[in-house]
PDB file of N, CA and C in Angstrom:
ATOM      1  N   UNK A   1      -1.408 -14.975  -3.573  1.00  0.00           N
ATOM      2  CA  UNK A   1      -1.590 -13.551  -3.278  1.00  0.00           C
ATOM      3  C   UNK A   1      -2.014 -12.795  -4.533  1.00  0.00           C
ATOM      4  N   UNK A   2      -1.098 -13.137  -5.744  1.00  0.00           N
ATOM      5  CA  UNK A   2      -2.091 -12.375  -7.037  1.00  0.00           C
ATOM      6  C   UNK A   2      -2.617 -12.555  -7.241  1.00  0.00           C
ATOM      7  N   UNK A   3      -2.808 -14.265  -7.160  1.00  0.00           N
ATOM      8  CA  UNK A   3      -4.778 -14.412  -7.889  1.00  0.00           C
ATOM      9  C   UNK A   3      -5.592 -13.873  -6.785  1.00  0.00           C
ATOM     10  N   UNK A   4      -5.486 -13.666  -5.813  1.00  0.00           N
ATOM     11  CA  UNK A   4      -6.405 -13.391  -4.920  1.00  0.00           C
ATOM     12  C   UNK A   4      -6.924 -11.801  -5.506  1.00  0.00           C
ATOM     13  N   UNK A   5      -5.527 -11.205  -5.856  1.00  0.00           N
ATOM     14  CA  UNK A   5      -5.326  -9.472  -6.250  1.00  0.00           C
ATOM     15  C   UNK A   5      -6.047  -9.536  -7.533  1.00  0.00           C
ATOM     16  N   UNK A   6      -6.222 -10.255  -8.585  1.00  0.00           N
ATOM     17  CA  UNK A   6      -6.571 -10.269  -9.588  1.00  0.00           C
ATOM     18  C   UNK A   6      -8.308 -10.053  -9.446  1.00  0.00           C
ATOM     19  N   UNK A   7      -9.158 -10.297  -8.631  1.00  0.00           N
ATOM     20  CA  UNK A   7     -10.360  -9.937  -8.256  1.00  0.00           C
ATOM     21  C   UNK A   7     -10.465  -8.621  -8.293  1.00  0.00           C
ATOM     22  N   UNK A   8      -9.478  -8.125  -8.254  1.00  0.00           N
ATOM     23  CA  UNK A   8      -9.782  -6.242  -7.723  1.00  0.00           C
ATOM     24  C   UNK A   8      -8.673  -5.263  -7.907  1.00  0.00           C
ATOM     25  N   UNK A   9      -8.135  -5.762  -9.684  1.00  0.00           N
ATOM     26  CA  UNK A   9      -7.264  -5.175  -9.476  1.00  0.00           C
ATOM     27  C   UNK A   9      -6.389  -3.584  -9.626  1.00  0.00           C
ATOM     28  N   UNK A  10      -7.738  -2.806  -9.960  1.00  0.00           N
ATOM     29  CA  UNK A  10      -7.951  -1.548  -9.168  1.00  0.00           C
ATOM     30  C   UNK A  10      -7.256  -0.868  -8.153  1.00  0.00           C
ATOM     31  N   UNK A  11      -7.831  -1.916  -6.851  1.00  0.00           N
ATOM     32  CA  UNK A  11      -7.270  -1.317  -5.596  1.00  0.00           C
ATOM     33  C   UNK A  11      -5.597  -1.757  -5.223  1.00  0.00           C
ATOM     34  N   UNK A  12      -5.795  -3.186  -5.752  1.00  0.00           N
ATOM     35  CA  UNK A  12      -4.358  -4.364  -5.393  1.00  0.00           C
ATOM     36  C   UNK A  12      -3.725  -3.403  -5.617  1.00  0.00           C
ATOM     37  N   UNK A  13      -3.671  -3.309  -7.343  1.00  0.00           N
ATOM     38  CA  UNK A  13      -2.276  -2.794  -8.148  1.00  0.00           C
ATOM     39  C   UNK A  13      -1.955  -1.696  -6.950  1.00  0.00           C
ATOM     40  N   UNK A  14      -2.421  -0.844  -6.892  1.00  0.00           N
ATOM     41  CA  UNK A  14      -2.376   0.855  -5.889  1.00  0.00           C
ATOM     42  C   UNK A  14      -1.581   0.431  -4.733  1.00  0.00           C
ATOM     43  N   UNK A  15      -2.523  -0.917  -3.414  1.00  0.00           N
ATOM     44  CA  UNK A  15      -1.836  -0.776  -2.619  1.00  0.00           C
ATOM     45  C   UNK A  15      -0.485  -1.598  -2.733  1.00  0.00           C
ATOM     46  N   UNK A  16      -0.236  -2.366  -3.553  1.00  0.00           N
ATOM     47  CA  UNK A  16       0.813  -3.783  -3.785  1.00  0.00           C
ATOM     48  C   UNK A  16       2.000  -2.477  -3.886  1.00  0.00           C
ATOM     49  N   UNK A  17       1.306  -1.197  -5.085  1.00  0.00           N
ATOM     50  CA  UNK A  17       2.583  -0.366  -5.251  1.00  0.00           C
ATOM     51  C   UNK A  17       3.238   0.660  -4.322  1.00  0.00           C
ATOM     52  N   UNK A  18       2.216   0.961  -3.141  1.00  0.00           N
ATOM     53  CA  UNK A  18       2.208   1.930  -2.231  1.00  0.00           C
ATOM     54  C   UNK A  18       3.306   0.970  -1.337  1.00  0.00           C
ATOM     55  N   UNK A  19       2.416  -0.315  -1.200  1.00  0.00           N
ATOM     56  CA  UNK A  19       4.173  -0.968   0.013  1.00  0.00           C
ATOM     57  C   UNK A  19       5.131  -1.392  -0.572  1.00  0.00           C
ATOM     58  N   UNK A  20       4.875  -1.832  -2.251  1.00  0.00           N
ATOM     59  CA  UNK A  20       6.743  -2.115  -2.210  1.00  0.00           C
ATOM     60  C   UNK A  20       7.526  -0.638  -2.431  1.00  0.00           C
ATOM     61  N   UNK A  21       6.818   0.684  -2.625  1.00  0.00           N
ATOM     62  CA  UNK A  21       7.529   1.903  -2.087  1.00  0.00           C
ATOM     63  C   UNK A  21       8.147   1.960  -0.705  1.00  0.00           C
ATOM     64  N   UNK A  22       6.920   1.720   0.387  1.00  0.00           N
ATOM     65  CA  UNK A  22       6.995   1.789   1.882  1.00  0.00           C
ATOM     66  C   UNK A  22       8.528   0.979   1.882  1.00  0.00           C
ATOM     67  N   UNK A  23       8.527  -0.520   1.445  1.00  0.00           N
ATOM     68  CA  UNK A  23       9.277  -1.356   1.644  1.00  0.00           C
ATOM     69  C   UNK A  23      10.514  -1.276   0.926  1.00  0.00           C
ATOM     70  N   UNK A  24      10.614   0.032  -0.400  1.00  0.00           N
ATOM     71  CA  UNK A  24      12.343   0.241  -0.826  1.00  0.00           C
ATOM     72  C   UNK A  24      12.639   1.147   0.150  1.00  0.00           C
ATOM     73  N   UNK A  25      12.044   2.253   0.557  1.00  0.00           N
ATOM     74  CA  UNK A  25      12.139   3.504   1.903  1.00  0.00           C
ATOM     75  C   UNK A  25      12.435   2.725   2.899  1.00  0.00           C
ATOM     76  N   UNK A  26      12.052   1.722   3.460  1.00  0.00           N
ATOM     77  CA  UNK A  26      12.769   1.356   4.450  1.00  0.00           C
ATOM     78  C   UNK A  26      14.021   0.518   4.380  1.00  0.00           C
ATOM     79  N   UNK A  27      13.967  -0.138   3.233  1.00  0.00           N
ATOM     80  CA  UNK A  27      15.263  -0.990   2.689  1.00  0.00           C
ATOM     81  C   UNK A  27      16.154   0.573   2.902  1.00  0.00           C
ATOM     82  N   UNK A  28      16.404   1.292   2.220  1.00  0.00           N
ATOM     83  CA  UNK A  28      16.974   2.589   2.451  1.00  0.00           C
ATOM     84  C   UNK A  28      17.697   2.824   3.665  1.00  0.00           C
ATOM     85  N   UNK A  29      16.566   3.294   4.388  1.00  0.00           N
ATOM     86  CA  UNK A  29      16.996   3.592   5.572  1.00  0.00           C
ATOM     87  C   UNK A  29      18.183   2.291   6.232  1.00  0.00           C
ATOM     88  N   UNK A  30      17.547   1.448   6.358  1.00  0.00           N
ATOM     89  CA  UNK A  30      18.231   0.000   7.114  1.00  0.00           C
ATOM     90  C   UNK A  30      19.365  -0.029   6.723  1.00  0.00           C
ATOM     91  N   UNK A  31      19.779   0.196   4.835  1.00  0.00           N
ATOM     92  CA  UNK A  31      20.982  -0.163   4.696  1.00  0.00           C
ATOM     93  C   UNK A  31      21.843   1.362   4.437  1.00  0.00           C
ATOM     94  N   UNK A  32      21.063   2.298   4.647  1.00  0.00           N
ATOM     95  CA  UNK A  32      22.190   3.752   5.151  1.00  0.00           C
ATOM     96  C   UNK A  32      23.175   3.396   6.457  1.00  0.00           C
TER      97      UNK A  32
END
């Protein structure tokens, strides 16, 4: 999955960081 990200990693870095946000916000929620 990173080397794949490493081609472009511009956009990767952005979205890789946008879902492991999405994915602590929902860790959150689940374990409220």
């Amino acid at each position: 999955m990173f080397e794949a990200a490493g081609l472009d990693l511009g956009f990767d870095e952005g979205h890789v960081a946008s879902l492991i946000g999405e994915l602590r916000v929902a860790k959150v929620e689940i374990g409220a």
